[in-house]
N, C-alpha and C. Protein backbone atom coordinates (compact mmCIF):
# COMPACT_ATOMS: atom_id res chain seq x y z
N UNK A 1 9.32 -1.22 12.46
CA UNK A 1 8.20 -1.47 11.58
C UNK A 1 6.89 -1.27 12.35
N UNK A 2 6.28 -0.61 11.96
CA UNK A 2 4.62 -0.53 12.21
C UNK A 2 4.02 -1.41 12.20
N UNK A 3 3.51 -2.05 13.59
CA UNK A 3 2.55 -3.65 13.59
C UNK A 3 1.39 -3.06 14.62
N UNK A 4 0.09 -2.78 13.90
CA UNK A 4 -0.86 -2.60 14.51
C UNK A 4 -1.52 -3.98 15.42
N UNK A 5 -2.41 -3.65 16.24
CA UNK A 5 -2.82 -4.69 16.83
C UNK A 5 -3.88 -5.56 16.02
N UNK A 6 -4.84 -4.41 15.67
CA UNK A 6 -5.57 -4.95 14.50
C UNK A 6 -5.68 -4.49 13.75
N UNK A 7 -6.36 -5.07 12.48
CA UNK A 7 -6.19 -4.48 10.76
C UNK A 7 -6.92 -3.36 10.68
N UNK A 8 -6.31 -1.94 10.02
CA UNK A 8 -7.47 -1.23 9.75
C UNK A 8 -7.57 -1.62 8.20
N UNK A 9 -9.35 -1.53 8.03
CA UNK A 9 -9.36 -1.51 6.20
C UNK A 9 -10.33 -0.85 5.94
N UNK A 10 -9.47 0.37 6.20
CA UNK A 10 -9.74 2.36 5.55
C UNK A 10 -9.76 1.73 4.16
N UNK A 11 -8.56 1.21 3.88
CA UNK A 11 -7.95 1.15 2.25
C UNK A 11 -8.82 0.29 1.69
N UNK A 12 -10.24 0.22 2.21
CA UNK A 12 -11.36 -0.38 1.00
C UNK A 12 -12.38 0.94 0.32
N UNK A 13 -12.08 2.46 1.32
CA UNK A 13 -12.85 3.47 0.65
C UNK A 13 -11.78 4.17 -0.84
N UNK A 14 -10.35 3.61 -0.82
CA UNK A 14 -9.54 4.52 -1.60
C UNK A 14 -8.22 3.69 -1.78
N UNK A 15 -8.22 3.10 -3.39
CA UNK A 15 -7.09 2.15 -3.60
C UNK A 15 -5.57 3.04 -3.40
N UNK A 16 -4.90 2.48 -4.52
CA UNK A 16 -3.81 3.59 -3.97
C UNK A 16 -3.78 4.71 -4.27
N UNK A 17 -4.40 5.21 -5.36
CA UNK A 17 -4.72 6.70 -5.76
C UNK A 17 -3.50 7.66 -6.16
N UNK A 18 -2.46 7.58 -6.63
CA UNK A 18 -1.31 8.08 -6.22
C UNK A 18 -1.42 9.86 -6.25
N UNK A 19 -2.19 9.93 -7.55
CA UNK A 19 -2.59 11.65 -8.06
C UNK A 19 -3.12 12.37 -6.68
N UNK A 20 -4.30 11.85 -5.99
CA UNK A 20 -4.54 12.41 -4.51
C UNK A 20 -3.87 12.57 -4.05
N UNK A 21 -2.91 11.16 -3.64
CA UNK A 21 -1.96 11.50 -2.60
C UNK A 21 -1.25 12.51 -2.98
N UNK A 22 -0.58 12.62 -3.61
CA UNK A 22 0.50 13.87 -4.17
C UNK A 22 -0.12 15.61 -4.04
N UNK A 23 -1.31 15.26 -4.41
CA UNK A 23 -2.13 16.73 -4.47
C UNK A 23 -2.65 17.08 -3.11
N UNK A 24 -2.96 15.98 -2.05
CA UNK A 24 -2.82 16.58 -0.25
C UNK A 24 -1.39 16.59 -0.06
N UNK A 25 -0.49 15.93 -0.33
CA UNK A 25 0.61 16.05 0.43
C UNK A 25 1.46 17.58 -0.29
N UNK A 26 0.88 17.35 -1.38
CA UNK A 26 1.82 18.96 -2.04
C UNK A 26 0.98 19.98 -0.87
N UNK A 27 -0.54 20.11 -0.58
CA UNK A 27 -0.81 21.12 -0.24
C UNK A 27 -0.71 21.04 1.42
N UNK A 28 -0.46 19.88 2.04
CA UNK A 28 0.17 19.95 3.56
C UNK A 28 1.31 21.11 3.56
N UNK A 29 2.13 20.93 2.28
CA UNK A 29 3.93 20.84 2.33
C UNK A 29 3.66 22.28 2.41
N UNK A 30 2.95 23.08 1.12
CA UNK A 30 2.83 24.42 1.15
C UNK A 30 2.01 25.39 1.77
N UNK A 31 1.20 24.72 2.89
CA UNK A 31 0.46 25.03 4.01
C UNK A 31 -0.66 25.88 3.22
N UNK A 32 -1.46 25.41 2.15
CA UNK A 32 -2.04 25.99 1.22
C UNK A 32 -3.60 25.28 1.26
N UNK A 33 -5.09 25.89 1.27
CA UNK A 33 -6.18 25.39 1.36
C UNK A 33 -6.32 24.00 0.62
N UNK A 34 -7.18 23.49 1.01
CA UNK A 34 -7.38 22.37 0.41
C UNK A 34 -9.06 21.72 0.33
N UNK A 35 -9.47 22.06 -1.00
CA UNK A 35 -10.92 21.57 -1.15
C UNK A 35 -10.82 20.17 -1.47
N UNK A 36 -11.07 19.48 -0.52
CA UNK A 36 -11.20 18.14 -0.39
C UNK A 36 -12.66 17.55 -1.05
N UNK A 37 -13.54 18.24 -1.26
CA UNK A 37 -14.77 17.89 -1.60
C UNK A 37 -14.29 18.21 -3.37
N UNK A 38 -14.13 19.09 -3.77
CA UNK A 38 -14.10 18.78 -5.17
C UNK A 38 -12.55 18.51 -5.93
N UNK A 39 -11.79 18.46 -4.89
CA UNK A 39 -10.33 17.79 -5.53
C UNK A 39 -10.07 16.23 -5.26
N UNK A 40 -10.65 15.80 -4.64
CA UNK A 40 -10.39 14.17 -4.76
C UNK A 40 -11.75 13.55 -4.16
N UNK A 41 -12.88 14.41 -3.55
CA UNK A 41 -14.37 13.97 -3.77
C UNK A 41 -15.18 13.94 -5.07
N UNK A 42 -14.82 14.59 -6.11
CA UNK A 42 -15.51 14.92 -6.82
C UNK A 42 -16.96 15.18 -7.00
N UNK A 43 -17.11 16.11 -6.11
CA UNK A 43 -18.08 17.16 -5.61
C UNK A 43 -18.92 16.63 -4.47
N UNK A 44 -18.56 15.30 -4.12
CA UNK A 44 -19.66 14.67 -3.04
C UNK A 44 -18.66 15.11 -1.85
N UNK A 45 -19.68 15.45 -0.71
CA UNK A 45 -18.87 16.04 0.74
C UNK A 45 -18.29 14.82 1.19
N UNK A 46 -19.22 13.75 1.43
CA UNK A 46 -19.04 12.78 2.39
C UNK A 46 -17.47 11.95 1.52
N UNK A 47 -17.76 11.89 0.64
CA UNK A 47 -16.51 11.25 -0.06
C UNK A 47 -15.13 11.88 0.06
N UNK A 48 -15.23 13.31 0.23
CA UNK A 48 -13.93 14.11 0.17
C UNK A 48 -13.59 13.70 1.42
N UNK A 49 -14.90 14.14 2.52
CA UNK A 49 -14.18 13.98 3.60
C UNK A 49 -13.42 12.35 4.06
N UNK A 50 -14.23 11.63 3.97
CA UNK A 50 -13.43 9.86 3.75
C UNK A 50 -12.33 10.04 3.24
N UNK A 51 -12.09 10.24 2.21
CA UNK A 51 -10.73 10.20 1.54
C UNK A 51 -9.86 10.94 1.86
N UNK A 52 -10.07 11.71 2.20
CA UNK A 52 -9.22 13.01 3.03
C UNK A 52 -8.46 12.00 4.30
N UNK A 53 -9.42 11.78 4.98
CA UNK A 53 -9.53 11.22 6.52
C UNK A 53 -8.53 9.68 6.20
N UNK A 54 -8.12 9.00 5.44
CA UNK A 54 -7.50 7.52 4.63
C UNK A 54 -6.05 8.16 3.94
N UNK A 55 -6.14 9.39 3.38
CA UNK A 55 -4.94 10.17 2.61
C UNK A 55 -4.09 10.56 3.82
N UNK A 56 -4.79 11.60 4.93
CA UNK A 56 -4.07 12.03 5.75
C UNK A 56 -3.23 10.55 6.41
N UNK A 57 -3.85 9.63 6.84
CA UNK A 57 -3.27 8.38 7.72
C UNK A 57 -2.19 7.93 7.04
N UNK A 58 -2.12 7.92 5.58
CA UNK A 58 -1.08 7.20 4.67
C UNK A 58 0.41 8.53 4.63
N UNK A 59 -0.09 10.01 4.58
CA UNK A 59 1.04 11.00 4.48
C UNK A 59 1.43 10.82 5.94
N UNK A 60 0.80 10.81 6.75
CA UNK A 60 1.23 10.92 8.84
C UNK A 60 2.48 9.82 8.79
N UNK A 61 2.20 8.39 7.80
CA UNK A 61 2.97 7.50 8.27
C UNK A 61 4.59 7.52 7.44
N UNK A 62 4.71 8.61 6.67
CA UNK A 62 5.64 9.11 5.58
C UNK A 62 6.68 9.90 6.66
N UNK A 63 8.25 10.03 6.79
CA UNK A 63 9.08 10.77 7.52
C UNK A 63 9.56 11.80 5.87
N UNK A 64 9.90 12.98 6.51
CA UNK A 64 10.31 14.13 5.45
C UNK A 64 10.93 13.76 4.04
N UNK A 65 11.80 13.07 4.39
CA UNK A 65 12.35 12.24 3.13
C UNK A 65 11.55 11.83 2.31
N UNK A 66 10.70 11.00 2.67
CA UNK A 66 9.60 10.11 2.17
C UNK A 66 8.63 10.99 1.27
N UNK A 67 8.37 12.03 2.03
CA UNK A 67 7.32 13.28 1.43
C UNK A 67 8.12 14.16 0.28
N UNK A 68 9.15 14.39 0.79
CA UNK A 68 9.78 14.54 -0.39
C UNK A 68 9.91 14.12 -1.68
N UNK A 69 9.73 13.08 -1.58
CA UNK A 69 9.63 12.28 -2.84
C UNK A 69 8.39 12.14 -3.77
N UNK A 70 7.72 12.27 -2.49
CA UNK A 70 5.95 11.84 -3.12
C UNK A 70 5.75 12.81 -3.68
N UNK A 71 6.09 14.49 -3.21
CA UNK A 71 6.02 15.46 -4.00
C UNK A 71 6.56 15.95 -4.88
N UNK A 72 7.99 15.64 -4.84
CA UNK A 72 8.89 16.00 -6.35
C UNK A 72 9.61 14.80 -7.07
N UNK A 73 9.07 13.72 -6.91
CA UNK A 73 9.95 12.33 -7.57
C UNK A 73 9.26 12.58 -8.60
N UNK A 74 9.79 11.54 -9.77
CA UNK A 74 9.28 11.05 -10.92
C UNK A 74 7.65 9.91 -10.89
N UNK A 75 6.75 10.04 -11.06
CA UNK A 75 5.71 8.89 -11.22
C UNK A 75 5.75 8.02 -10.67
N UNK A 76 6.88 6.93 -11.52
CA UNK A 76 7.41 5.28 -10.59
C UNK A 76 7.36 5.81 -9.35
N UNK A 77 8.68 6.74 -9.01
CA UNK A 77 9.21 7.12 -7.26
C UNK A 77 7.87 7.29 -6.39
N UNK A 78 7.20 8.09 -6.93
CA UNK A 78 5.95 8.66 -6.43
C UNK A 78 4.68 7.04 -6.22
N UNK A 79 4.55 6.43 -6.90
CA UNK A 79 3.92 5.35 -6.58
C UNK A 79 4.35 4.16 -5.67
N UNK A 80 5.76 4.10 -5.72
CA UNK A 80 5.90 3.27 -4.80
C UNK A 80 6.53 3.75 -3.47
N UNK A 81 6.27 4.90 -3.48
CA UNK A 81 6.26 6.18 -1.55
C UNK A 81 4.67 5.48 -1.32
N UNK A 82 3.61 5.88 -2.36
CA UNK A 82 1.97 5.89 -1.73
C UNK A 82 1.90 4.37 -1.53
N UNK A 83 3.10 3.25 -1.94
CA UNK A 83 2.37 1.81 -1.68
C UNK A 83 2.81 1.97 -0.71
N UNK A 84 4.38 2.21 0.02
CA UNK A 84 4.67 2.37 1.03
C UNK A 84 4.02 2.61 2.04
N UNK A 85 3.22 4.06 1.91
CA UNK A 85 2.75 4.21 2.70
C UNK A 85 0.80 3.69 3.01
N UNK A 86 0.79 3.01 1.81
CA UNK A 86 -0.24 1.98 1.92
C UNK A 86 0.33 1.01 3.20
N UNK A 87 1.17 0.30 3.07
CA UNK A 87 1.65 -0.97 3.59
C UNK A 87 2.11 -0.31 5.16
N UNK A 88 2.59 0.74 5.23
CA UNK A 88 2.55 0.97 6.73
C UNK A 88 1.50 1.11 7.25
N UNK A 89 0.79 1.67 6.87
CA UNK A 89 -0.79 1.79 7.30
C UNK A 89 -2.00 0.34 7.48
N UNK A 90 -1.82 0.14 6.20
CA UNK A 90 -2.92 -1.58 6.51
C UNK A 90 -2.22 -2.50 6.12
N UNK A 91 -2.11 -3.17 7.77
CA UNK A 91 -1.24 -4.52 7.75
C UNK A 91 -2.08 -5.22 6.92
N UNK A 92 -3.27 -5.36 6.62
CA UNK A 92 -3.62 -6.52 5.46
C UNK A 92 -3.09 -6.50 4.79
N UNK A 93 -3.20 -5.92 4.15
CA UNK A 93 -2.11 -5.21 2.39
C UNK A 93 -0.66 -5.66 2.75
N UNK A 94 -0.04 -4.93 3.85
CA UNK A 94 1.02 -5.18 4.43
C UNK A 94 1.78 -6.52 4.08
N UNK A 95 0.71 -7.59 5.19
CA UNK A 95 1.14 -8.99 5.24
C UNK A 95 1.04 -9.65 4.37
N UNK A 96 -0.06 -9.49 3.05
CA UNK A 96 -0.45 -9.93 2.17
C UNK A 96 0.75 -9.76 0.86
N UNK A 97 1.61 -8.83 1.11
CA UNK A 97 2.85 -8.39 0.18
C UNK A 97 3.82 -9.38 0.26
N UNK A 98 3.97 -9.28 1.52
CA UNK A 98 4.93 -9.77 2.44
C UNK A 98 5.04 -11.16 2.80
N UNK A 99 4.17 -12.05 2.97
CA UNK A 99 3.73 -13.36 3.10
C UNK A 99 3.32 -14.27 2.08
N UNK A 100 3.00 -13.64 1.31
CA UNK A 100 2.27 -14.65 -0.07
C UNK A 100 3.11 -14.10 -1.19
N UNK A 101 2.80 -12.45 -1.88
CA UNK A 101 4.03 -12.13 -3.00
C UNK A 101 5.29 -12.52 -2.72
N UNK A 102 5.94 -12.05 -2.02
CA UNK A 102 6.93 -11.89 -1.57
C UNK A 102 7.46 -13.00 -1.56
N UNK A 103 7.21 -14.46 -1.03
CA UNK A 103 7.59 -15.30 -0.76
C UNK A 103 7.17 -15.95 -2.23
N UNK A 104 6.13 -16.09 -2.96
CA UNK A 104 6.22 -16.64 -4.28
C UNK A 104 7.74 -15.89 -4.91
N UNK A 105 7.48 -14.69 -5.16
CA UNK A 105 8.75 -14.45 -5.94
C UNK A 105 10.29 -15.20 -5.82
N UNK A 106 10.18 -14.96 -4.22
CA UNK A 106 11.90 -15.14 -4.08
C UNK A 106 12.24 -17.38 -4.11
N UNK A 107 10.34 -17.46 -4.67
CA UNK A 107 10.82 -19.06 -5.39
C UNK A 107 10.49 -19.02 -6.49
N UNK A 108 10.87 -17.87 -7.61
CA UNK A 108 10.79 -17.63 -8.86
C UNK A 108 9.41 -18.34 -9.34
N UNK A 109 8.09 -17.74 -8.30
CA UNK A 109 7.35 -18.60 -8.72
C UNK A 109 6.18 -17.02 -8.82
N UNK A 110 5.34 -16.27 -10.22
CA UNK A 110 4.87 -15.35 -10.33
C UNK A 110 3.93 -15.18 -10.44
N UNK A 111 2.91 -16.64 -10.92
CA UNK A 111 1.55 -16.62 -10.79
C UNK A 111 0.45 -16.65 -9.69
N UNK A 112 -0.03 -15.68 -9.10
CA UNK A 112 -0.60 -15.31 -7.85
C UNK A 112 -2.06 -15.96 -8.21
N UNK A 113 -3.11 -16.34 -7.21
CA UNK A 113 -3.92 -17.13 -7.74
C UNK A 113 -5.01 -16.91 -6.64
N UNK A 114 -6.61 -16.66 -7.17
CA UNK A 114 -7.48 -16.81 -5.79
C UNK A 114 -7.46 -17.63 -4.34
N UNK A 115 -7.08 -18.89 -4.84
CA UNK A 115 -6.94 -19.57 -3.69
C UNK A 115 -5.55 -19.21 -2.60
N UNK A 116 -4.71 -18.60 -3.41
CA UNK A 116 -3.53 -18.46 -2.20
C UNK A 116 -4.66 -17.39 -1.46
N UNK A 117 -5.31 -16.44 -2.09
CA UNK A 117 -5.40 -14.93 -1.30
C UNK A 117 -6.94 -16.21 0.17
N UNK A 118 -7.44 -16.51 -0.59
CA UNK A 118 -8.70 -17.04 0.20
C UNK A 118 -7.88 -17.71 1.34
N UNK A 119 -6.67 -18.72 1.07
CA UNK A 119 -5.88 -19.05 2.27
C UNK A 119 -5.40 -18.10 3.35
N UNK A 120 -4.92 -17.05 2.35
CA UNK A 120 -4.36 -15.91 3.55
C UNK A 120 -5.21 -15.52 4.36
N UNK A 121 -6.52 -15.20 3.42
CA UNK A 121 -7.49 -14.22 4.14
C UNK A 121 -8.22 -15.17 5.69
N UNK A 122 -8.43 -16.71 5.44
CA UNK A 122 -8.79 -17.94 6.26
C UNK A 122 -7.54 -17.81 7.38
N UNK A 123 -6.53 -17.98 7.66
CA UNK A 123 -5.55 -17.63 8.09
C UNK A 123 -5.37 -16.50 9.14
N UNK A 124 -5.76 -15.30 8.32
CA UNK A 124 -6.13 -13.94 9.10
C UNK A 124 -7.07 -13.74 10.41
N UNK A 125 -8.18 -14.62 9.46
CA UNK A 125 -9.66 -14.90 10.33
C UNK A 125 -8.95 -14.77 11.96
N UNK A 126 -8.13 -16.06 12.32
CA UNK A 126 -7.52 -16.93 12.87
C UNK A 126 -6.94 -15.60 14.26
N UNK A 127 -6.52 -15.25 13.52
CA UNK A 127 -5.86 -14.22 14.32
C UNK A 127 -6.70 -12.68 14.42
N UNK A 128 -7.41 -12.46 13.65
CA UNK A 128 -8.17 -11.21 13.75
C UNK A 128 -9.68 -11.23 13.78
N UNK A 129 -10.31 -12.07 15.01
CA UNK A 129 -11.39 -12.94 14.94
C UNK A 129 -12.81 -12.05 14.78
N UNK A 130 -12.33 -10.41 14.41
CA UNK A 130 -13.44 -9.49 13.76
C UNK A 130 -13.88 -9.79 12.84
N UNK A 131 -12.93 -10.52 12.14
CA UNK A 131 -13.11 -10.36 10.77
C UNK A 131 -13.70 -11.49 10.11
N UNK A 132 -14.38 -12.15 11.11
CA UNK A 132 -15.47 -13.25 11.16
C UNK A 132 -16.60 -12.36 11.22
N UNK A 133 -17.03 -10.99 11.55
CA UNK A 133 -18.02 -10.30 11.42
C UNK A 133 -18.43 -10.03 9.71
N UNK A 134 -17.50 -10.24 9.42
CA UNK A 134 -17.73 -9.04 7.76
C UNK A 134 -18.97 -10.12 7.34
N UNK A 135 -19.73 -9.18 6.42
CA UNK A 135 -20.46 -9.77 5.42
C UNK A 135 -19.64 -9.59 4.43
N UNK A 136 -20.22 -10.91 3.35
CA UNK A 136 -20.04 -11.27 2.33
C UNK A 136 -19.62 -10.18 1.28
N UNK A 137 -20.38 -8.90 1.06
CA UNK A 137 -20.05 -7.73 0.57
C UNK A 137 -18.86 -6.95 0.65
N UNK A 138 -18.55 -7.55 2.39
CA UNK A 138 -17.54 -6.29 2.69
C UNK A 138 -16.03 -7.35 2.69
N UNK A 139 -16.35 -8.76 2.92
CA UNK A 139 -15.26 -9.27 1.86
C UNK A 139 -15.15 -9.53 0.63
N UNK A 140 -15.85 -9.14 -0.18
CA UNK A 140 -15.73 -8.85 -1.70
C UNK A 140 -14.87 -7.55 -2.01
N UNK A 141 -15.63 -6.74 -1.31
CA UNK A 141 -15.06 -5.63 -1.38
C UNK A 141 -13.47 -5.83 -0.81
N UNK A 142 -12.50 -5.83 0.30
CA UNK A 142 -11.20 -6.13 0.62
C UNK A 142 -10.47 -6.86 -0.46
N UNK A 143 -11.53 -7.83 -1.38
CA UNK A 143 -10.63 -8.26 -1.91
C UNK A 143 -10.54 -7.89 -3.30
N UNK A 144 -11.44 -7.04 -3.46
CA UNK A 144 -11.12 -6.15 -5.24
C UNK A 144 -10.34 -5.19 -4.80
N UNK A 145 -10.34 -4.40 -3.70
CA UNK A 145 -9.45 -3.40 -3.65
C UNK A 145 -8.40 -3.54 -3.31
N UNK A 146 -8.18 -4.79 -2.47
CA UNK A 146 -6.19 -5.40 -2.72
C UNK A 146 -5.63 -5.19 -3.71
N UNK A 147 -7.05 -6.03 -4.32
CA UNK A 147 -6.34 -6.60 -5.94
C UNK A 147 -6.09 -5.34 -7.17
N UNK A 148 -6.78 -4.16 -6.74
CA UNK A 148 -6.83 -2.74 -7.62
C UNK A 148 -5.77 -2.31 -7.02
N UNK A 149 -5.31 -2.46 -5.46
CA UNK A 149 -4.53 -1.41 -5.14
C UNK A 149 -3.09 -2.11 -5.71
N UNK A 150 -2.85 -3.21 -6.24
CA UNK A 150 -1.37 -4.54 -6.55
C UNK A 150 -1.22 -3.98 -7.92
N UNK A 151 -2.32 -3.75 -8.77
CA UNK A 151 -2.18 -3.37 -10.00
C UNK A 151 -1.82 -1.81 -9.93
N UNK A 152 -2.46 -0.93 -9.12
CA UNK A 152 -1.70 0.35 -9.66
C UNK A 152 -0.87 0.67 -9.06
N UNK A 153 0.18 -0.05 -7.95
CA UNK A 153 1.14 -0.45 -7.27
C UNK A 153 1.81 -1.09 -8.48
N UNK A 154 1.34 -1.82 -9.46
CA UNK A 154 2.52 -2.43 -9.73
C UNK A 154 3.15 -3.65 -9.59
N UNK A 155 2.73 -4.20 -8.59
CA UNK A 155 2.74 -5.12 -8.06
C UNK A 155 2.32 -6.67 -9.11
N UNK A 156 1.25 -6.37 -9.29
CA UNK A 156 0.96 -7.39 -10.25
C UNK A 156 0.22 -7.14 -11.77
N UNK A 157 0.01 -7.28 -12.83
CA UNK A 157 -0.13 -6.98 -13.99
C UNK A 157 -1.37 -6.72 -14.04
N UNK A 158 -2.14 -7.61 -13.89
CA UNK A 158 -3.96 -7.34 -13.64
C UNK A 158 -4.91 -7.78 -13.00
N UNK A 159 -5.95 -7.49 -13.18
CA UNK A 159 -7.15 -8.59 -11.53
C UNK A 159 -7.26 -9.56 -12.35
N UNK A 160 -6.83 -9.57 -13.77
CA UNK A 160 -7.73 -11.25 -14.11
C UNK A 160 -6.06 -12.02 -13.98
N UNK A 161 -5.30 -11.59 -14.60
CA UNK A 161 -3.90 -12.89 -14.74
C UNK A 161 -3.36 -12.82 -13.44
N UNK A 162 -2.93 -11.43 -12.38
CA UNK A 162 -2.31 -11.65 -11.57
C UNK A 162 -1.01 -11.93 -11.16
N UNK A 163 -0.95 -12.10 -12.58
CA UNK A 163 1.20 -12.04 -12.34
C UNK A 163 1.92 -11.17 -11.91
N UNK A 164 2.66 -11.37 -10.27
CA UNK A 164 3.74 -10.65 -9.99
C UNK A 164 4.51 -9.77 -11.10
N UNK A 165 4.90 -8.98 -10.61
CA UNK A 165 5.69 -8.25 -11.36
C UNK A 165 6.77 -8.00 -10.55
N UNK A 166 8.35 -7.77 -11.30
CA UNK A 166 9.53 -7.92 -10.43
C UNK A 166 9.66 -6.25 -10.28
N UNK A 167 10.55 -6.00 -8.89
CA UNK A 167 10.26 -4.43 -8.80
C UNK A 167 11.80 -4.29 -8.41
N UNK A 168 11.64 -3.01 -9.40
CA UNK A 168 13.12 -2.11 -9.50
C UNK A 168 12.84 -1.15 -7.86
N UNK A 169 13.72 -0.83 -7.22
CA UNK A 169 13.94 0.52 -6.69
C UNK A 169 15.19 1.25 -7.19
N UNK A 170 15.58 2.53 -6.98
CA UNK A 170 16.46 2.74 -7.45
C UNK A 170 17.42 3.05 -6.09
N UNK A 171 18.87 3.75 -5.81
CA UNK A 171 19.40 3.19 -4.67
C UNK A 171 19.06 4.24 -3.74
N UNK A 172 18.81 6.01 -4.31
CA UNK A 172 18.22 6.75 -3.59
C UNK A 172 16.79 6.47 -2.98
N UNK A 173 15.90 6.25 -3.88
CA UNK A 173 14.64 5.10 -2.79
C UNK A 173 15.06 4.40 -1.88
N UNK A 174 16.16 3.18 -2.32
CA UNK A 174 16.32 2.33 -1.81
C UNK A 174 16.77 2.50 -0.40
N UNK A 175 17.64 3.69 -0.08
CA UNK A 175 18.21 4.32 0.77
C UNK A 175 17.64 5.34 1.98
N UNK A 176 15.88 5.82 0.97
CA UNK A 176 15.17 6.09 1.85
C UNK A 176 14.03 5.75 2.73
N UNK A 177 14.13 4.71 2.05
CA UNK A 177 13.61 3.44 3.04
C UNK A 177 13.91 2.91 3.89
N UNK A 178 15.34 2.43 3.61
CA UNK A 178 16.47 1.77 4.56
C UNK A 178 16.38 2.57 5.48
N UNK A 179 16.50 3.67 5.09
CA UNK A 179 16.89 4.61 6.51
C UNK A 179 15.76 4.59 7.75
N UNK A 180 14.58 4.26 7.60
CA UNK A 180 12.91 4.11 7.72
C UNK A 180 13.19 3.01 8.44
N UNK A 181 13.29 1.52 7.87
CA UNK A 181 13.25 0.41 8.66
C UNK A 181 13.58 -0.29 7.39
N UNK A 182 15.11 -1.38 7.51
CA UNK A 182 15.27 -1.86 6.47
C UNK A 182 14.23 -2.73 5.85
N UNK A 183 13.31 -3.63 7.05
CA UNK A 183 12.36 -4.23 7.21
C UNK A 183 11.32 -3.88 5.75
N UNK A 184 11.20 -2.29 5.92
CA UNK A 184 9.87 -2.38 4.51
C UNK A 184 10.91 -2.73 3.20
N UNK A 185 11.81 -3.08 3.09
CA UNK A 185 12.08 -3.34 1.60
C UNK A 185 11.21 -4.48 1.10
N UNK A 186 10.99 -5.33 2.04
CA UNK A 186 10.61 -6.47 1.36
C UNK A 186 9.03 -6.74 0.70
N UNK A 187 8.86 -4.83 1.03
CA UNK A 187 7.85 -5.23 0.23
C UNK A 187 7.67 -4.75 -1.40
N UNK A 188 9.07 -4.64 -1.51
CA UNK A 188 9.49 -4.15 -2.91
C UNK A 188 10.45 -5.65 -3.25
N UNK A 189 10.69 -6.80 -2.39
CA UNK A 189 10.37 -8.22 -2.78
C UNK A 189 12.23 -8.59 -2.50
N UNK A 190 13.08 -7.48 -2.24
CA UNK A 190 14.48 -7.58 -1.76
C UNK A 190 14.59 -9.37 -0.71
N UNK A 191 15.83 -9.81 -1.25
CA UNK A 191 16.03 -10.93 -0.43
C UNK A 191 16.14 -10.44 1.04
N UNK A 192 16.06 -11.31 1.91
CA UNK A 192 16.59 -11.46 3.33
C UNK A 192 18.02 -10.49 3.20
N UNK A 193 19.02 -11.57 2.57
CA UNK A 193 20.48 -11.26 2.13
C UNK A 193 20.75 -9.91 2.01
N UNK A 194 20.18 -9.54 0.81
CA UNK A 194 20.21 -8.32 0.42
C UNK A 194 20.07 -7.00 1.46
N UNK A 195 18.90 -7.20 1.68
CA UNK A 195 18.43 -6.27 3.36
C UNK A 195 19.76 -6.55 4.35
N UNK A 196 19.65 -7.72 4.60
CA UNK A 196 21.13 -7.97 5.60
C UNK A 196 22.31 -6.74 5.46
N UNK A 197 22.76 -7.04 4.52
CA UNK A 197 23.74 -6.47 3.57
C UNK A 197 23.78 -5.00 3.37
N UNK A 198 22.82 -4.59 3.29
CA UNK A 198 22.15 -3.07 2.48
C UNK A 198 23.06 -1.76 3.77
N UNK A 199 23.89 -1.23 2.95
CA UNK A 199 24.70 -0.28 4.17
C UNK A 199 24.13 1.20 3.61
């Protein structure tokens, strides 16, 4: 599993985006130009290039399999490769799946709530003592774009209710993950057990 030392949070210029991702990673695959300024900048330079520069980090952390999918799966398949490769990339997102969803679910408990995230984020401080720098803005910002990137992940229903949502994989996903590190299942919310188990 991928454990950076400290958090990057790229993933506040570009939620999960899945349509981008798919449209750099198709044109990595076919070694084919790529106008980054008016295909996922929409015509601003500085934006293409950002997003470009956040897209590439999320496809780098994808093995062939993985890309495979993002480029010829079905939608669902395809969105939950780009959370994937959200969650390898920014351990915030990461831990935040993993530590708070994750662990509500598997106590059949689905209502996610500001104050858990403000705990996590207090918590974080603790250990990532940069992040006593941010202004007020730029934690507003981390925390709408969690919360945008959970919803078009899937993850949870909307920014205002917040209810978990339970997540299917299917066993070929399931399998190409496993193969990756059984470790990321759980952020598709798999028991301990299950992972144990998973051949």
């Amino acid at each position: 599993m991928l454990l950076e030392e400290k958090y990057d949070f790229g993933f506040t210029a570009l939620s999960l985006r899945v349509k981008e991702l798919v449209k750099v990673a198709v044109s990595r695959q076919s070694e084919t130009d790529f106008d980054e300024i008016q295909e996922i900048g929409q015509g601003k330079t500085s934006s293409g290039k950002r997003f470009l520069i956040e897209i590439n980090k999320r496809l780098d952390s994808l093995n062939d399999q993985q890309i495979d999918i993002l480029v010829n799966g079905d939608f669902y398949e395809q969105k939950q490769i780009a959370f994937l490769a959200m969650c390898k990339v920014y351990g915030f997102v990461r831990d935040f799946v993993i530590e708070v969803c994750r662990e509500k679910v598997l106590l059949f408990d689905y209502a996610l709530t500001e104050g858990e995230y403000l705990s996590f984020f207090r918590n974080k401080i603790e250990i990532h003592p940069k992040m006593q720098n941010f202004t007020e803005t730029t934690n507003e910002k981390i925390r709408q774009v969690l919360f945008r990137t959970l919803v078009e992940a899937g993850i949870i229903d909307n920014t205002k209710n917040k209810e978990i949502q339970p997540q299917l994989l299917d066993s070929k996903l399931m399998r190409v993950i496993a193969n990756d590190d059984k470790k990321w299942l759980k952020l598709f919310f798999v028991s301990d057990t299950d992972i144990e188990n998973f051949n």
